[in-house]
Protein backbone atom coordinates (compact mmCIF):
# COMPACT_ATOMS: atom_id res chain seq x y z
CA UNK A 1 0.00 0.00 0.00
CA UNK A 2 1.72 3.55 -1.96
CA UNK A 3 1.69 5.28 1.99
CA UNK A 4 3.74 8.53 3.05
CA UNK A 5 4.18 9.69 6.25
CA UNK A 6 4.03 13.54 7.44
CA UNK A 7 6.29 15.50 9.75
CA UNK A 8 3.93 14.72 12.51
CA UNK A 9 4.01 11.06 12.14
CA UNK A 10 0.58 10.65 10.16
CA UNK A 11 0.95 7.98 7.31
CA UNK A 12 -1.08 9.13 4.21
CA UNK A 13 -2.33 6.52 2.10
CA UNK A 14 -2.32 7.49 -1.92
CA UNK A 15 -3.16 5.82 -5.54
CA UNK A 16 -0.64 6.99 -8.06
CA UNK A 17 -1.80 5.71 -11.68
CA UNK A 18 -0.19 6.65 -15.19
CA UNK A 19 2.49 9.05 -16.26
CA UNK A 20 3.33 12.47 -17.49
CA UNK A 21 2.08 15.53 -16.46
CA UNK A 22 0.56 14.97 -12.70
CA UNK A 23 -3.10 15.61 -11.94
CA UNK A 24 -3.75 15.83 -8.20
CA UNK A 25 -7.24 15.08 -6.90
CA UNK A 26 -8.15 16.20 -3.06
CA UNK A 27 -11.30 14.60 -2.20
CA UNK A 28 -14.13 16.11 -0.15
CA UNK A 29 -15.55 15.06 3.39
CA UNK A 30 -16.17 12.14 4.17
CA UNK A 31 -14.93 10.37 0.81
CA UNK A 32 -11.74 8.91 0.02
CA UNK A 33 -9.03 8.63 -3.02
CA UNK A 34 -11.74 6.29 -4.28
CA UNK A 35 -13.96 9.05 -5.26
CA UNK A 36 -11.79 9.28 -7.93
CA UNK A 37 -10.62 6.70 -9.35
CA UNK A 38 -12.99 7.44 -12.36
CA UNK A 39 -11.49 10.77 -13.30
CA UNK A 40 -7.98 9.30 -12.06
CA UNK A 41 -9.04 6.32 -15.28
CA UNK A 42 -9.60 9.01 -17.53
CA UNK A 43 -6.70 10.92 -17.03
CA UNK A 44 -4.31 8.42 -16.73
CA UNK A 45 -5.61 6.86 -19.91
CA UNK A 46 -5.06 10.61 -21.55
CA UNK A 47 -1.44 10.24 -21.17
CA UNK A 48 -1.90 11.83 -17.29
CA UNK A 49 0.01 10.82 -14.17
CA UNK A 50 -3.19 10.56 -11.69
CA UNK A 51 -2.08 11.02 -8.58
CA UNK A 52 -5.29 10.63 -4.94
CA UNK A 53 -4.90 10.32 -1.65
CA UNK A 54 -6.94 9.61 1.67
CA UNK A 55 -7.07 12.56 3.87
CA UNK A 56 -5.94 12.01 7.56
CA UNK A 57 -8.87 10.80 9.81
CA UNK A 58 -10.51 9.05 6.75
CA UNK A 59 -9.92 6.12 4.57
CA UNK A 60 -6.54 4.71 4.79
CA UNK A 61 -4.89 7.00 5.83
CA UNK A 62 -3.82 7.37 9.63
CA UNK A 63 -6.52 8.22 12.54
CA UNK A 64 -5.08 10.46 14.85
CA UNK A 65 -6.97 12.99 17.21
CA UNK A 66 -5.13 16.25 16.22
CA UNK A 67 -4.80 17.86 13.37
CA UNK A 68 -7.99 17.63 11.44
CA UNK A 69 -7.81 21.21 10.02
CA UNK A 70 -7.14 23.33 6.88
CA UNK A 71 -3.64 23.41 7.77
CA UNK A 72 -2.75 20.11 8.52
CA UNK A 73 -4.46 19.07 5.26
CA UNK A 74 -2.67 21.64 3.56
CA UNK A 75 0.40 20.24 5.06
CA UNK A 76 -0.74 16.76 3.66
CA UNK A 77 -0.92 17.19 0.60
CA UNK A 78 2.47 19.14 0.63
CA UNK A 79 4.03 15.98 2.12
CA UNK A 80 2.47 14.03 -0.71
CA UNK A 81 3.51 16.56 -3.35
CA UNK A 82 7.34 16.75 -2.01
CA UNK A 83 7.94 13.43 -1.30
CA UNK A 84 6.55 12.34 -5.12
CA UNK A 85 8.90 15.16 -6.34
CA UNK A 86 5.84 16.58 -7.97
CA UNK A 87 6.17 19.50 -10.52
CA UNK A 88 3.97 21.39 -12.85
CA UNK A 89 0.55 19.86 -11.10
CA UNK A 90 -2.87 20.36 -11.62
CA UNK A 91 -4.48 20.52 -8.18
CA UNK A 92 -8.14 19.19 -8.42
CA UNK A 93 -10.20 19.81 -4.76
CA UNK A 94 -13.83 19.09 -4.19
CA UNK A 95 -15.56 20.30 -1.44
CA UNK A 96 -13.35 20.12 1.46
CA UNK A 97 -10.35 19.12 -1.15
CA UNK A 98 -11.11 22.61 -2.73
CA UNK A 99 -10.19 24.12 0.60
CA UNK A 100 -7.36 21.97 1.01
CA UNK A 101 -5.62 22.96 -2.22
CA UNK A 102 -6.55 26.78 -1.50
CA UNK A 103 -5.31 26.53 1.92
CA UNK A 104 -2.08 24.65 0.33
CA UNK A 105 -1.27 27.62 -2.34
CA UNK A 106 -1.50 30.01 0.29
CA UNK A 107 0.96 28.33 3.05
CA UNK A 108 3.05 26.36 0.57
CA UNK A 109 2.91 28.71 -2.69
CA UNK A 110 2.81 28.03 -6.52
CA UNK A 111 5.95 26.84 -7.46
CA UNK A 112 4.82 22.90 -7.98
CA UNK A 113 1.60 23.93 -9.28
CA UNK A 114 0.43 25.35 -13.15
CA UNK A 115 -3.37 25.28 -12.44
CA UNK A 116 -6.13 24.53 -9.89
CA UNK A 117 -9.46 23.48 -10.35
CA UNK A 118 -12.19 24.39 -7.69
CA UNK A 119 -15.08 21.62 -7.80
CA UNK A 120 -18.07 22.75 -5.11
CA UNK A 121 -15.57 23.93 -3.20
CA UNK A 122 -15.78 25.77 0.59
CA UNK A 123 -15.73 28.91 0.63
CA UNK A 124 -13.31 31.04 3.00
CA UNK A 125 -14.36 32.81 5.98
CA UNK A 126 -16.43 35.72 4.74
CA UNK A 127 -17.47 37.31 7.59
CA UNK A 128 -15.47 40.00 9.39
CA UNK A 129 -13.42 38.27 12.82
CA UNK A 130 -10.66 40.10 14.51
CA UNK A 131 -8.33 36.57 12.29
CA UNK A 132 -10.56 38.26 9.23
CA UNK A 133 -10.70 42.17 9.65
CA UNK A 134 -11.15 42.35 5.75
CA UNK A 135 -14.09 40.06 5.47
CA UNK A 136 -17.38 41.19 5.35
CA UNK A 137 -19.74 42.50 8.30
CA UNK A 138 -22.56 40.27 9.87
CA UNK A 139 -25.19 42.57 9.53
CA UNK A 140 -26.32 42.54 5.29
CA UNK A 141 -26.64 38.75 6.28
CA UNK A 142 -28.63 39.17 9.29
CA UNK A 143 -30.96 41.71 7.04
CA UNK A 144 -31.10 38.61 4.27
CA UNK A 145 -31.90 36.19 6.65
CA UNK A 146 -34.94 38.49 8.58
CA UNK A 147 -36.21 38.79 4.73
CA UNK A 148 -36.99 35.38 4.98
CA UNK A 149 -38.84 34.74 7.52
CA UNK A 150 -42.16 34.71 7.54
């Protein structure tokens, strides 16, 4: 079983199929690599290297108590990138996997990366926090949501 282990001891399992350019696919919650194996096919068969993995906590990857967070994941899929040697990528997220590669470029940066595609993916924190003082304020939602009720 294709397994790498992060900098904080978690082992990461991952499916690596074809070769060429790599194509990496970050799943959303609660899937697995499986989730992909179709698009994986396809672009493996396209002369692709298709490259999934299980996120920590789920599938066959490692279980541990800490660390189930943007930036661990980020720091996953770093791990998974570096130790393949992986340049020139295509980053493909669903759902929590968009976050993941979003949260990626921004602590790891571009330099293994050529494009990203954002499937259903979380948004970011919109709302204004003292962690967010440019998001937006609370109050144009709270007038949305009292147009709503009855």
């Amino acid at each position: 079983m294709p397994i790498i282990t992060t900098s904080d001891g978690v082992d990461i399992f991952f499916k690596d199929w074809g070769a060429g350019k790599p194509v990496v696919f970050s799943h959303g919650w609660p899937l697995t690599a499986d989730a992909w194996d179709g698009s994986a096919k396809f672009v493996a068969d396209h002369g692709f290297r298709a490259i999934a993995h299980d996120r920590r906590g789920g599938g066959r990857s490692g279980q541990p108590w800490a660390g189930n967070d943007l930036d661990h994941y980020a720091d996953d899929l770093a791990a998974v990138i570096e130790s393949l040697d992986l340049h020139d990528a295509v980053l493909v997220g669903h759902s929590t996997g968009g976050g993941e590669v979003t949260r990626y470029i921004g602590r790891h940066g571009t330099s293994r990366v050529s494009k990203v595609v954002l499937l259903g993916a979380i948004p970011p924190l919109m709302l204004r926090t003292d962690a967010n003082p440019e998001g937006l304020p609370i109050e144009p939602f709270d007038q949305l949501r009292l147009r709503r009720q009855p």
